[in-house]
N, C-alpha and C. Protein backbone atom coordinates (compact mmCIF):
# COMPACT_ATOMS: atom_id res chain seq x y z
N UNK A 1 0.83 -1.21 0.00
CA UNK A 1 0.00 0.00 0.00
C UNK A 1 0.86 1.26 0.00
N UNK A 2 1.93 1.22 0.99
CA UNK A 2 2.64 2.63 1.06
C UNK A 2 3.82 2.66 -0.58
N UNK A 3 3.56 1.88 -1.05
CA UNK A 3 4.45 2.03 -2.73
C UNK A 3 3.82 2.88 -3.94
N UNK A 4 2.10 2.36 -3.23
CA UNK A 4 0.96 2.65 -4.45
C UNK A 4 0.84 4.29 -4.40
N UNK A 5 1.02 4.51 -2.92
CA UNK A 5 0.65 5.82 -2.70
C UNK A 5 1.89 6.95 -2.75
N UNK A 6 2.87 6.53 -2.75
CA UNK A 6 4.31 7.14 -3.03
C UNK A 6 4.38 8.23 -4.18
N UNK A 7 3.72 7.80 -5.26
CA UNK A 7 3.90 9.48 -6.18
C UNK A 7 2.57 10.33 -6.44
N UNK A 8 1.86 10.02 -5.42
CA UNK A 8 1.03 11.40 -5.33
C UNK A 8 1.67 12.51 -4.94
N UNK A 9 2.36 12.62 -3.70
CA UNK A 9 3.31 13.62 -3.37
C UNK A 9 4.42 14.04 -3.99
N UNK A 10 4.79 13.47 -5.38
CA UNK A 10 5.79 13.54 -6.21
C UNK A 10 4.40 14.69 -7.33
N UNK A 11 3.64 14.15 -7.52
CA UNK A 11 2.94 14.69 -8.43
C UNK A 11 2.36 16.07 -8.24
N UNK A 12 2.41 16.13 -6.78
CA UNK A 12 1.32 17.73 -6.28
C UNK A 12 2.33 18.62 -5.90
N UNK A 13 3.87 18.24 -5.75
CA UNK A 13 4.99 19.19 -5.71
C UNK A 13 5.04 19.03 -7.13
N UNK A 14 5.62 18.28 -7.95
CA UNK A 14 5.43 18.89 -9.35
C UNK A 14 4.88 19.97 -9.95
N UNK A 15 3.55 20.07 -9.60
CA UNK A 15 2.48 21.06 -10.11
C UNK A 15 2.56 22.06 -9.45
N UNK A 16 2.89 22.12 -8.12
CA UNK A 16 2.78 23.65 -7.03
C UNK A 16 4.53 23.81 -7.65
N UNK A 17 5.39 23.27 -8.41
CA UNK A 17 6.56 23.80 -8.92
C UNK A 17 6.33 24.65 -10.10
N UNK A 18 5.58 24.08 -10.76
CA UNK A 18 5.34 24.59 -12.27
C UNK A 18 4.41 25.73 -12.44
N UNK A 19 3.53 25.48 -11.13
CA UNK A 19 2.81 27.12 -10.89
C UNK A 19 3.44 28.08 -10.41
N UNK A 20 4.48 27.77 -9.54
CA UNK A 20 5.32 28.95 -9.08
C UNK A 20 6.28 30.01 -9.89
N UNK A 21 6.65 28.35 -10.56
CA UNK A 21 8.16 28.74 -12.16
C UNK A 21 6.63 29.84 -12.46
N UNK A 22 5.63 29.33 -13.28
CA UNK A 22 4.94 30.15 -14.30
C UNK A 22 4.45 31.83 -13.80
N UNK A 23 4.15 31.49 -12.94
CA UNK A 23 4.17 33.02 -11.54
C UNK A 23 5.44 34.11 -11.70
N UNK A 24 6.40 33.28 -11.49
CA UNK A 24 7.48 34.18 -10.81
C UNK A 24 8.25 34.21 -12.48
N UNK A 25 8.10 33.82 -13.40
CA UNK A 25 8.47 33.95 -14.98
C UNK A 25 7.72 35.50 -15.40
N UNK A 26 6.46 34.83 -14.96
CA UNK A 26 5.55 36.01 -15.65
C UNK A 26 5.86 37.56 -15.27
N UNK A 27 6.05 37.31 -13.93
CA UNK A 27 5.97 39.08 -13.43
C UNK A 27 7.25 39.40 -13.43
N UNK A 28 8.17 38.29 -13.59
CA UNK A 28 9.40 39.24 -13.86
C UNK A 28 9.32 39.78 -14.96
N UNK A 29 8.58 39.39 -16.35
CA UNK A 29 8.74 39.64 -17.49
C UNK A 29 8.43 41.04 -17.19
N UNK A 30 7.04 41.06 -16.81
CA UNK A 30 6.05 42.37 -16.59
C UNK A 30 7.29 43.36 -15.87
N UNK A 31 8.01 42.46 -14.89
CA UNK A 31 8.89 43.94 -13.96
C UNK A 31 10.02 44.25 -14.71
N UNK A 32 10.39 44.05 -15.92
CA UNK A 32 11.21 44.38 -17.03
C UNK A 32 11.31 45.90 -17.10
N UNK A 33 12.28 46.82 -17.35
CA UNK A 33 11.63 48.04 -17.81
C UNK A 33 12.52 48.17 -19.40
N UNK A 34 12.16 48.70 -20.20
CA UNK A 34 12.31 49.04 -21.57
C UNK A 34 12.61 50.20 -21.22
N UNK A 35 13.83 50.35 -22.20
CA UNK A 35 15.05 51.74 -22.99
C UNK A 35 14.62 52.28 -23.96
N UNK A 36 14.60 52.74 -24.30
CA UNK A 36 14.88 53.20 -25.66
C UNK A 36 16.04 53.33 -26.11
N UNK A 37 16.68 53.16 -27.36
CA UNK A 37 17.65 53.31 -27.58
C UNK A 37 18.24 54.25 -27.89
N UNK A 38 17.14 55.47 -28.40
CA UNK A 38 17.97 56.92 -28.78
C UNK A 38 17.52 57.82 -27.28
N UNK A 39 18.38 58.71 -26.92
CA UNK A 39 18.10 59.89 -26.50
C UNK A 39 16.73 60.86 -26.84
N UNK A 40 15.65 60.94 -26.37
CA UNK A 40 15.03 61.97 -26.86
C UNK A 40 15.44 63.69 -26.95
N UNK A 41 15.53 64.06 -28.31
CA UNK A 41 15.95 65.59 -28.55
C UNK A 41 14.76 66.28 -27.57
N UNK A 42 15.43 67.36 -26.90
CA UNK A 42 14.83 68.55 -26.29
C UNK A 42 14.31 69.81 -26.91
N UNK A 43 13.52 69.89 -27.10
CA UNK A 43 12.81 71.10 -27.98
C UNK A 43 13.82 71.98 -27.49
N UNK A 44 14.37 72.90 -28.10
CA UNK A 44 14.90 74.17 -27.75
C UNK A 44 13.99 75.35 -28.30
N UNK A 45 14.13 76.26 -27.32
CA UNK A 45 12.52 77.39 -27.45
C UNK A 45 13.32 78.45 -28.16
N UNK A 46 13.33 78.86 -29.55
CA UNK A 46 14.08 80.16 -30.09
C UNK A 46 13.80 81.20 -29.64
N UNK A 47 15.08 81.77 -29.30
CA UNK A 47 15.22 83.12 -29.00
C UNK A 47 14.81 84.25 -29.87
N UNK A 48 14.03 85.15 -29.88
CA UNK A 48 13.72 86.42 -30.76
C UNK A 48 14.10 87.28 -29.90
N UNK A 49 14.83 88.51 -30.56
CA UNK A 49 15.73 89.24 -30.53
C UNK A 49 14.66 90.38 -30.90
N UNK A 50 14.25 91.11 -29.74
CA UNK A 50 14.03 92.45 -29.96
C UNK A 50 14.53 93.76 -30.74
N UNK A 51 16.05 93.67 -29.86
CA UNK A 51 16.83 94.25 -30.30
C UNK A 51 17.23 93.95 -32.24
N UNK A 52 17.32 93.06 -32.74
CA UNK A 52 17.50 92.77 -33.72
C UNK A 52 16.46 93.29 -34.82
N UNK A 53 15.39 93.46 -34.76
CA UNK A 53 13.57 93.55 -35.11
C UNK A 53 14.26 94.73 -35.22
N UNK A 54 14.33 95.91 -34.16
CA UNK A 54 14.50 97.02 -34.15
C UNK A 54 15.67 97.52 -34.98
N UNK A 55 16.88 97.30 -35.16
CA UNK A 55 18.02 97.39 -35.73
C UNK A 55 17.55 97.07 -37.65
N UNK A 56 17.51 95.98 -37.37
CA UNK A 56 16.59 95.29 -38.89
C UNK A 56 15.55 96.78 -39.33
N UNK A 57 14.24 97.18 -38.86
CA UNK A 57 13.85 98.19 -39.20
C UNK A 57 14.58 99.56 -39.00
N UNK A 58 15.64 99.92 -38.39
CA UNK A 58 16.22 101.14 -39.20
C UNK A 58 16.97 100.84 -39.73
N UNK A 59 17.48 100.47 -40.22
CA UNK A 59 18.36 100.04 -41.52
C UNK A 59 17.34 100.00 -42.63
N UNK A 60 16.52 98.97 -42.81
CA UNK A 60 15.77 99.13 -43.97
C UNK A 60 14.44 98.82 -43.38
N UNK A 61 13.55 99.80 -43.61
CA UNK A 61 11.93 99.17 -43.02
C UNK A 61 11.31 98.45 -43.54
N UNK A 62 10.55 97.72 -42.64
CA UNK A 62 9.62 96.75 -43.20
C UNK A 62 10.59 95.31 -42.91
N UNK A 63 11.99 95.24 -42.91
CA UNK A 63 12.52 94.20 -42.77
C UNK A 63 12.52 93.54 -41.22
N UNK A 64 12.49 94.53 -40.27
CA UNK A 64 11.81 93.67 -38.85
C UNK A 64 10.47 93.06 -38.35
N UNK A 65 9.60 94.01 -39.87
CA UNK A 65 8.45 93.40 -39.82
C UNK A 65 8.86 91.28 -40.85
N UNK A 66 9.83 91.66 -41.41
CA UNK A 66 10.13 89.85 -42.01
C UNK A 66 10.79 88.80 -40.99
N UNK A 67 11.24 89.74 -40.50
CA UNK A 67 12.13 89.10 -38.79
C UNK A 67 11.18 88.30 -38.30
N UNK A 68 9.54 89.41 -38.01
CA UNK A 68 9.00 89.51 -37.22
C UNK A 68 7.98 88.30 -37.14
N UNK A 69 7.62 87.92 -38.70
CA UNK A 69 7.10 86.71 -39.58
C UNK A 69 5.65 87.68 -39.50
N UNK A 70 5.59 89.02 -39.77
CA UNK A 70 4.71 89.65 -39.93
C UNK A 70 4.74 90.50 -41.00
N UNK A 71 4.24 89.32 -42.30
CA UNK A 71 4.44 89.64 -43.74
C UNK A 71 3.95 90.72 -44.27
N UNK A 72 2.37 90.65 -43.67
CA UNK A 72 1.73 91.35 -43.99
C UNK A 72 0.94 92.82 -44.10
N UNK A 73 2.12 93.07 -43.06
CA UNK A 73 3.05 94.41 -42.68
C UNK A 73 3.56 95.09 -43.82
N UNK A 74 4.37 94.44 -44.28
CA UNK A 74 5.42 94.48 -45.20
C UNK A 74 4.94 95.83 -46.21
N UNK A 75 3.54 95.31 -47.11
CA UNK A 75 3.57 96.93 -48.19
C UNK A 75 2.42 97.43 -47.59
N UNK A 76 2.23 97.66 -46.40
CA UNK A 76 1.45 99.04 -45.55
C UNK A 76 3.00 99.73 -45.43
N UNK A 77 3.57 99.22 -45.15
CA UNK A 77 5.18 100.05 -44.74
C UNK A 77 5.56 100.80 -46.28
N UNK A 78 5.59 99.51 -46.96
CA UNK A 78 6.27 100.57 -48.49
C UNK A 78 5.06 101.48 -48.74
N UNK A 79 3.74 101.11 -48.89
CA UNK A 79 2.94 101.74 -49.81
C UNK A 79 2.68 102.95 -48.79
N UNK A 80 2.67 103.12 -47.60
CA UNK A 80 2.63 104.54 -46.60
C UNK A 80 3.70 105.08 -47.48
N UNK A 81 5.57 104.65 -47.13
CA UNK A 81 6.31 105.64 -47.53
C UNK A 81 6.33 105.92 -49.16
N UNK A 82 5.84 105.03 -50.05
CA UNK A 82 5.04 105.67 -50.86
C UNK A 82 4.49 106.88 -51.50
N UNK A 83 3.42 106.44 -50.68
CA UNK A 83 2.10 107.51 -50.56
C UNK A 83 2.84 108.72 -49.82
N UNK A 84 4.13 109.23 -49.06
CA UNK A 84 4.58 110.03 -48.12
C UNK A 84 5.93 110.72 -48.91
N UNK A 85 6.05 110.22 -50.17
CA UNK A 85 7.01 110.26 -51.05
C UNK A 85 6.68 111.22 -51.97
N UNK A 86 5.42 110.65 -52.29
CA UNK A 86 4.81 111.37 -53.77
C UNK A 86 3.94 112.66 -53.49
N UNK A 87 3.95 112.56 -52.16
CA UNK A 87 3.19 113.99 -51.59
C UNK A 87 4.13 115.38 -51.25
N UNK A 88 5.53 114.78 -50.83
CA UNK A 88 6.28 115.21 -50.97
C UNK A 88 7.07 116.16 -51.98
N UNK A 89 7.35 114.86 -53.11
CA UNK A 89 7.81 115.45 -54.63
C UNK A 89 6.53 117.02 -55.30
N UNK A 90 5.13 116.47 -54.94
CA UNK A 90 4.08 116.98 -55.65
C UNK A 90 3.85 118.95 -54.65
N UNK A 91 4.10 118.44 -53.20
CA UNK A 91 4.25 119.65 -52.82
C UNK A 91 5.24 120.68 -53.11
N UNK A 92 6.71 119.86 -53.10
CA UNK A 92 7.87 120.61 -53.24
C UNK A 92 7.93 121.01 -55.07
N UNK A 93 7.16 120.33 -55.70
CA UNK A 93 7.14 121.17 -57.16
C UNK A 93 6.57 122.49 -56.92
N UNK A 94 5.02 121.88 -56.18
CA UNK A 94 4.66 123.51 -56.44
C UNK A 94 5.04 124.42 -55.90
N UNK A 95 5.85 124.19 -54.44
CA UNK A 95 6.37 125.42 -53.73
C UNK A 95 7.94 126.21 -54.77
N UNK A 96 8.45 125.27 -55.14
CA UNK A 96 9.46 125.72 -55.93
C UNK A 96 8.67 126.47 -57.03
N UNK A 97 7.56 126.31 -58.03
CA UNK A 97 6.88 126.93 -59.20
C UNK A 97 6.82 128.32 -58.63
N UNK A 98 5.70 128.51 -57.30
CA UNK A 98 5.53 129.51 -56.67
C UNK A 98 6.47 130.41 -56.28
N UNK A 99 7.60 129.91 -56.03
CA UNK A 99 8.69 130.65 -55.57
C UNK A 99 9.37 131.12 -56.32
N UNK A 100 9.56 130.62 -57.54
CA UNK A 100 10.18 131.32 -58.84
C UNK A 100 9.32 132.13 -58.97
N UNK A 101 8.36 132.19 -59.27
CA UNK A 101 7.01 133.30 -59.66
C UNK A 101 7.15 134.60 -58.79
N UNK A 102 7.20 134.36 -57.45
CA UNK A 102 7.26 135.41 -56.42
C UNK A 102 8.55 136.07 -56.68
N UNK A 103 9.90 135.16 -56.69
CA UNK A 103 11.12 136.02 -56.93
C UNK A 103 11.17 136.74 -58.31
N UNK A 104 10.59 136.14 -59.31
CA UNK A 104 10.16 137.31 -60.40
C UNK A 104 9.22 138.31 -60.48
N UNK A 105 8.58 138.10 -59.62
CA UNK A 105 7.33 139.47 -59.45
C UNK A 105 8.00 140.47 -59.20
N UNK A 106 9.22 140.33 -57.97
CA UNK A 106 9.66 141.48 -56.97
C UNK A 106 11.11 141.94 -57.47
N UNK A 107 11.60 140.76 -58.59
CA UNK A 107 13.08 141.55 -58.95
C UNK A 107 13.23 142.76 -59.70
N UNK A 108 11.66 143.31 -60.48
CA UNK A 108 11.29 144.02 -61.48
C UNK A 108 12.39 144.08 -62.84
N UNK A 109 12.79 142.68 -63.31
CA UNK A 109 13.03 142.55 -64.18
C UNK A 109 12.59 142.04 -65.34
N UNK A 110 12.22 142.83 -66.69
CA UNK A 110 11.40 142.34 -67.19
C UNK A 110 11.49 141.15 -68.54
N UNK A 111 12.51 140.59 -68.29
CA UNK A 111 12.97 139.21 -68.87
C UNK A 111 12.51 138.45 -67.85
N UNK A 112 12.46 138.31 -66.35
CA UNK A 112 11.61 136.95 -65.59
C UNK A 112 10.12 137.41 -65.37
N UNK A 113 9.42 136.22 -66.46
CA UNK A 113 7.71 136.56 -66.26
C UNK A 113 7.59 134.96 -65.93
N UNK A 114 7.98 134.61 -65.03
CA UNK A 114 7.64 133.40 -65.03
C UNK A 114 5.69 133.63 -64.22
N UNK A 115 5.90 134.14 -63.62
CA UNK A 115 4.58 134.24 -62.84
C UNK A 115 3.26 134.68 -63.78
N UNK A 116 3.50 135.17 -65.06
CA UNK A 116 2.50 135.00 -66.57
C UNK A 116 1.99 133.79 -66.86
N UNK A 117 2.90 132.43 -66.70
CA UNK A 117 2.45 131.04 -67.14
C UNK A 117 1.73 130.46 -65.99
N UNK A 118 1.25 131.45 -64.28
CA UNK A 118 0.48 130.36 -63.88
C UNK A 118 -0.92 130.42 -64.62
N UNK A 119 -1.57 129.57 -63.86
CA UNK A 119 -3.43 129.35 -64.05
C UNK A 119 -3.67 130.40 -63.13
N UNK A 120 -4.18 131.90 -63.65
CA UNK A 120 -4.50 132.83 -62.70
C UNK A 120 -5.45 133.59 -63.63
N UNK A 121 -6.03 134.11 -62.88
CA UNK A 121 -6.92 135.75 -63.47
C UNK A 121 -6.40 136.69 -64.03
N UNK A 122 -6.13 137.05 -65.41
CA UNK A 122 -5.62 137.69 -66.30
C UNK A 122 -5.89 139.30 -65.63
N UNK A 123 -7.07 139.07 -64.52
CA UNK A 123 -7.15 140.76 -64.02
C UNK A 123 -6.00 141.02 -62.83
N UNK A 124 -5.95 140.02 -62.59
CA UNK A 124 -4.55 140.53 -61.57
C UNK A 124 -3.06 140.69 -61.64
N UNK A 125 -2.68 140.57 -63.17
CA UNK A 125 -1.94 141.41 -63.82
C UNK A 125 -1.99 142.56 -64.12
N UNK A 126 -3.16 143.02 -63.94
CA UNK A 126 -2.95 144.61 -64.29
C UNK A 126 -2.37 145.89 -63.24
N UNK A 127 -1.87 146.59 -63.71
CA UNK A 127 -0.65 147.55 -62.71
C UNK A 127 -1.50 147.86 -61.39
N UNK A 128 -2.77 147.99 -61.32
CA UNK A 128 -3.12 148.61 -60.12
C UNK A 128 -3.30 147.13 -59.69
N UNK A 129 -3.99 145.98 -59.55
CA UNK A 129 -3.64 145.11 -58.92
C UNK A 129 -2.38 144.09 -58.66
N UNK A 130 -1.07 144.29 -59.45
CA UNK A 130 -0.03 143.73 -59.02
C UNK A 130 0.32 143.32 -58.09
N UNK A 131 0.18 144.42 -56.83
CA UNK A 131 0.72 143.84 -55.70
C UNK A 131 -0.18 143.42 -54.79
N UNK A 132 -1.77 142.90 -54.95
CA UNK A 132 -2.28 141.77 -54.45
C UNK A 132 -1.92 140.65 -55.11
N UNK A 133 -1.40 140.71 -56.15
CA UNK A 133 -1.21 139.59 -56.62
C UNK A 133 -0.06 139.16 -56.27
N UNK A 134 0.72 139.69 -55.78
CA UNK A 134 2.45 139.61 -55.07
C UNK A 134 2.55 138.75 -53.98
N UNK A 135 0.94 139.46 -53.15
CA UNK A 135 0.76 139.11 -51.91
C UNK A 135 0.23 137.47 -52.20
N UNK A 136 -0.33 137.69 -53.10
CA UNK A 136 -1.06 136.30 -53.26
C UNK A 136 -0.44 134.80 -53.81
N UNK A 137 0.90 135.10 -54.59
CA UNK A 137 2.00 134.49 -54.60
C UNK A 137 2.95 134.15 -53.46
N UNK A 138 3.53 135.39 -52.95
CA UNK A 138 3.84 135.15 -51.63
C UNK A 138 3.26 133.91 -50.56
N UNK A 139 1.73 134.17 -50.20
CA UNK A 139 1.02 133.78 -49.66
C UNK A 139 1.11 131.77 -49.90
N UNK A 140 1.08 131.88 -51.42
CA UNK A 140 1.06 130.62 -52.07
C UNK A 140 2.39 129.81 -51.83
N UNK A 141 3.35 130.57 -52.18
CA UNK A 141 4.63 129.76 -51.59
C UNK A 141 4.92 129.48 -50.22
N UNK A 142 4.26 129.77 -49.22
CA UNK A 142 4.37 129.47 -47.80
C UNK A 142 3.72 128.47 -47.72
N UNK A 143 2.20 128.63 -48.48
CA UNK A 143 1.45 127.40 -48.13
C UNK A 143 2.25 125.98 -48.84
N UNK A 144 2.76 125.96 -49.72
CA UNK A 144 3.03 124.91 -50.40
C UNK A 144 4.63 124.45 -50.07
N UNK A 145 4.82 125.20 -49.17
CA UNK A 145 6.08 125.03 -48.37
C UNK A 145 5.64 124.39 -46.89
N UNK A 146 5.16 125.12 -46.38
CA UNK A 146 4.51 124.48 -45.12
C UNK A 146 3.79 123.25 -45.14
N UNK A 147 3.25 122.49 -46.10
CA UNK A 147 2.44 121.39 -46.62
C UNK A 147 3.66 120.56 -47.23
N UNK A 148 5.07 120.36 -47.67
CA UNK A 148 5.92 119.80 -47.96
C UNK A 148 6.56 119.67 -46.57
N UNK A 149 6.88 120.48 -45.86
CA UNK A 149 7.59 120.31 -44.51
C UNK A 149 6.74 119.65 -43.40
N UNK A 150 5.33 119.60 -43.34
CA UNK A 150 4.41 118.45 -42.96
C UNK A 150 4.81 117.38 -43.08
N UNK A 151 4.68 117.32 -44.15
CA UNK A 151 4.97 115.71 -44.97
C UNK A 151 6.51 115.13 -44.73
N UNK A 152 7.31 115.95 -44.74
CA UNK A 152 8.12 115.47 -44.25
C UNK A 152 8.67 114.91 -42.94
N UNK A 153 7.84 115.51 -41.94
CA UNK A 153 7.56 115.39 -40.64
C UNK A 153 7.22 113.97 -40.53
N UNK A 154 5.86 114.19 -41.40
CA UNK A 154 4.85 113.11 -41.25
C UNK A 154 5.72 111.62 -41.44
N UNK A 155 6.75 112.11 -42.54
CA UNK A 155 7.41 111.00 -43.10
C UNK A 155 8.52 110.82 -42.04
N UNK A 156 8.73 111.29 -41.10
CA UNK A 156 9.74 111.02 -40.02
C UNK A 156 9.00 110.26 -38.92
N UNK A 157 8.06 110.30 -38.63
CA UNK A 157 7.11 109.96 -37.99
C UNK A 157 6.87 108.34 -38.10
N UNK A 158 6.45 108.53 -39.51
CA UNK A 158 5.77 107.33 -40.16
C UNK A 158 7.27 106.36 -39.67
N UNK A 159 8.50 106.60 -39.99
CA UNK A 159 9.73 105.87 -39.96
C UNK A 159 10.21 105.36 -38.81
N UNK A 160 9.73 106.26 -37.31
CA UNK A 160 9.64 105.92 -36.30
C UNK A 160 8.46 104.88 -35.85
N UNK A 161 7.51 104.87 -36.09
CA UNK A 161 6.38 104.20 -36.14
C UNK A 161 6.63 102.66 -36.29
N UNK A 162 7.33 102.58 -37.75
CA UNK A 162 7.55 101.33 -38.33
C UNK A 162 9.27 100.51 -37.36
N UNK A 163 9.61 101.73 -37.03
CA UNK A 163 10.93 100.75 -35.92
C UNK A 163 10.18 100.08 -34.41
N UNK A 164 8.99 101.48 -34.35
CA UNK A 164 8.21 100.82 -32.34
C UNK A 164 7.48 99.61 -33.21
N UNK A 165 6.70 99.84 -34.18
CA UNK A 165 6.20 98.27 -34.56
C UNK A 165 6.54 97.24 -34.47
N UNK A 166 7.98 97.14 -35.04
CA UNK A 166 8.54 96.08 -35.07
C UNK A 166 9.66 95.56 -33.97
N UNK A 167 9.93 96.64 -33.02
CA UNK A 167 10.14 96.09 -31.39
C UNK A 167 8.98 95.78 -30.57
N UNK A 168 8.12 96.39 -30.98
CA UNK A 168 6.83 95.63 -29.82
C UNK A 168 6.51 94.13 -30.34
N UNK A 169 6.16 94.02 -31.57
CA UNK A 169 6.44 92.41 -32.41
C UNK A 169 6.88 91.27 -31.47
N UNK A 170 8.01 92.11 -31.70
CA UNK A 170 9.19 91.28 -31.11
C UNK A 170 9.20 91.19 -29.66
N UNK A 171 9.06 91.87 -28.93
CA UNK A 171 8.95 91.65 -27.61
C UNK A 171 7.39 90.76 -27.12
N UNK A 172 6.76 90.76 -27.84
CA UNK A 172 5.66 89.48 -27.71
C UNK A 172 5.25 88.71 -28.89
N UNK A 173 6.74 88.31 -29.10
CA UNK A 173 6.41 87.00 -30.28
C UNK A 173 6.40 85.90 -29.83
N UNK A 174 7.12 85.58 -28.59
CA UNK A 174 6.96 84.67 -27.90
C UNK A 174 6.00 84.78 -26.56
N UNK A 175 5.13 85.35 -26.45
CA UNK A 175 3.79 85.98 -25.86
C UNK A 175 2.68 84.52 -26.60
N UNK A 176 2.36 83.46 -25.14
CA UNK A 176 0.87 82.44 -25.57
C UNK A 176 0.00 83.78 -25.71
N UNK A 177 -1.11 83.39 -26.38
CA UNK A 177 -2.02 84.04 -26.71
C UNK A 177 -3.18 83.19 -26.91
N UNK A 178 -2.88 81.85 -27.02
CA UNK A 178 -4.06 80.91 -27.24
C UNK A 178 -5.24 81.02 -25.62
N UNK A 179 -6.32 80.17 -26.27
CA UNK A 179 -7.32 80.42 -25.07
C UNK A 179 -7.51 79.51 -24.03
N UNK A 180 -5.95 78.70 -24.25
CA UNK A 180 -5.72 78.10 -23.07
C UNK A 180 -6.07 78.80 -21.36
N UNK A 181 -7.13 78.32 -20.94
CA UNK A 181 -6.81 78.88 -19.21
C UNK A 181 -6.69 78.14 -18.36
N UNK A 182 -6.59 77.89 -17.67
CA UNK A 182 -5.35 76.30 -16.34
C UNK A 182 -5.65 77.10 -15.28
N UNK A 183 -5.94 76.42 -14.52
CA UNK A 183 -6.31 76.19 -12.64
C UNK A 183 -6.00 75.07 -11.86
N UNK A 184 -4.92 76.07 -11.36
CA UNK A 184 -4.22 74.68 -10.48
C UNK A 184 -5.04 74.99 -9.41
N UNK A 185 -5.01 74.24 -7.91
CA UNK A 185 -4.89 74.37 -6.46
C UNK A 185 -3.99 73.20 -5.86
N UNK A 186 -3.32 73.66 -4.82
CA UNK A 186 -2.90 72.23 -4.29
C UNK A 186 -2.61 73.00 -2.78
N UNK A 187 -2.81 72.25 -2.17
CA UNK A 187 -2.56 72.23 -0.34
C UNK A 187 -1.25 73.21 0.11
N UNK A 188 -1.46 74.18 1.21
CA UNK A 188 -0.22 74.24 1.15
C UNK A 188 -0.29 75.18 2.75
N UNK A 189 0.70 76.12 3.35
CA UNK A 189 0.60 76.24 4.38
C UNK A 189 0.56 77.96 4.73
N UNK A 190 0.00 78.17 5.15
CA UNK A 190 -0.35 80.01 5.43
C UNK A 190 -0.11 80.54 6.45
N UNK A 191 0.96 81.82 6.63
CA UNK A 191 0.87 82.18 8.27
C UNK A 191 -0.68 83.23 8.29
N UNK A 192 -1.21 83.33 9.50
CA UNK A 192 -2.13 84.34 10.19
C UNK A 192 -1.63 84.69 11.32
N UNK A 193 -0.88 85.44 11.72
CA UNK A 193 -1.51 85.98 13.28
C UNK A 193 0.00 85.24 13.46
N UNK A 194 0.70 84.88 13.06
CA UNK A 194 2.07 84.53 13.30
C UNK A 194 1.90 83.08 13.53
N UNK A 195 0.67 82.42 12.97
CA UNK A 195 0.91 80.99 13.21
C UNK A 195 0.75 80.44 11.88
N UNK A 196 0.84 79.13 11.54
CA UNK A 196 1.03 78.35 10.62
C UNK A 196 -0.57 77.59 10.67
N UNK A 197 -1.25 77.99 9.46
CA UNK A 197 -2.02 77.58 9.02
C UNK A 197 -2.34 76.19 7.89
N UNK A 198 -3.10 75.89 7.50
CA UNK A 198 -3.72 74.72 6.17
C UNK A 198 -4.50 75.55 5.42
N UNK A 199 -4.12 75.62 4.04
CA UNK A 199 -4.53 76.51 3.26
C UNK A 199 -4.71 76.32 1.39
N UNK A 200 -4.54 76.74 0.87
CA UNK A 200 -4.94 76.44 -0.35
C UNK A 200 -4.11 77.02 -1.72
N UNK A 201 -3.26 76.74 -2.16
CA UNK A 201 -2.71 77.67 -3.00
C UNK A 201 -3.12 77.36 -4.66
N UNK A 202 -3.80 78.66 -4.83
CA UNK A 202 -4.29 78.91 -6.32
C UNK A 202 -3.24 79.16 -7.21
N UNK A 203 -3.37 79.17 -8.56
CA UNK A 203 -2.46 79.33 -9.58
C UNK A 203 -3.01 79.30 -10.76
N UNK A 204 -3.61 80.31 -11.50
CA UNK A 204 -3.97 80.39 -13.08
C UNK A 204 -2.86 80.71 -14.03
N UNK A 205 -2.75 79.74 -14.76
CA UNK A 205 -1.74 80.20 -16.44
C UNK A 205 -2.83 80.08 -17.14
N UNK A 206 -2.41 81.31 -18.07
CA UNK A 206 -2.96 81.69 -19.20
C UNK A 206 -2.24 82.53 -20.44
């Protein structure tokens, strides 16, 4: 009898062996940890250069607005100085026309008639009105002088304009702007009254 019964206990350690091996196989597998084999690259966050934006637009404008990746900048800048160009040329003709006219009215020489070829009232050539009409030349070359020296202003202006543009750009190009908004809280500790409190510390990014 005790021969017959001899490999049951051979048989039920067998099996409580092969469950253990399969146990202690398995979760080591699972407690494995995996590498990777490359390094992951680190985003690097580019630097924009204010200073540069700004430098870039006085030297040549409109080019800190290309710095700036604010293209569309670009011919409001030309087509202003442009438009600040041709107002220019168009004033300073006529103040120069006028001004020849006036310096021939008053040299009383009668080889310079330039002031005959403007667009005027043929009555204010005549001897008793001459010298409203002197006055009225006069008058004309200031205005068309003073309206060129505007513009030129204007055009100094405009040139400054286009350098603060393109430093403000730049100083919030790297400015989020998306409509991301985030609320943290997490636990944390507060004095009152000189003691140490349990408290709450808030934190919004946006």
């Amino acid at each position: 009898m005790y021969k017959k019964n001899q490999p049951a206990p051979v048989r039920h350690f067998t099996i409580c062996f092969l469950v253990i091996l399969f146990f202690a196989t398995g979760f080591s597998a699972f407690g494995q940890k995996t590498y990777q084999d490359s390094i992951p690259e680190k985003k690097t966050k580019t630097f924009h250069s204010p200073r540069k934006a700004t430098i870039y637009s006085a030297v040549l404008p409109g080019l800190g607005q290309i710095y700036n990746r604010k293209y569309w900048k670009v011919p409001i800048v030309y087509g202003g100085f442009a438009a600040l160009g041709y107002f220019i040329n168009f004033n300073n003709e006529e103040y120069v026309k006028y001004r020849q006219a006036y310096s021939d009215i008053i040299d009383d020489d009668p080889n310079t008639i330039s002031y005959t070829r403007l667009t005027v009232n043929p009555g204010f050539l005549q001897p008793d009105k001459i010298s409203q009409f002197t006055e009225r030349l006069k008058s004309a070359k200031d205005y068309w002088r003073r309206n060129r020296d505007l513009v030129v202003i204007g055009t100094v202006v405009f040139y400054a304009v286009n350098i603060i543009d393109a430093s403000v750009d730049a100083h919030f190009f790297n400015f989020d702007i998306s409509d991301d908004l985030t609320f943290n809280w997490t636990p944390g500790q507060i004095m009152c009254m000189d003691n140490k409190m349990i408290g709450i510390h808030c934190r919004i990014t946006f």
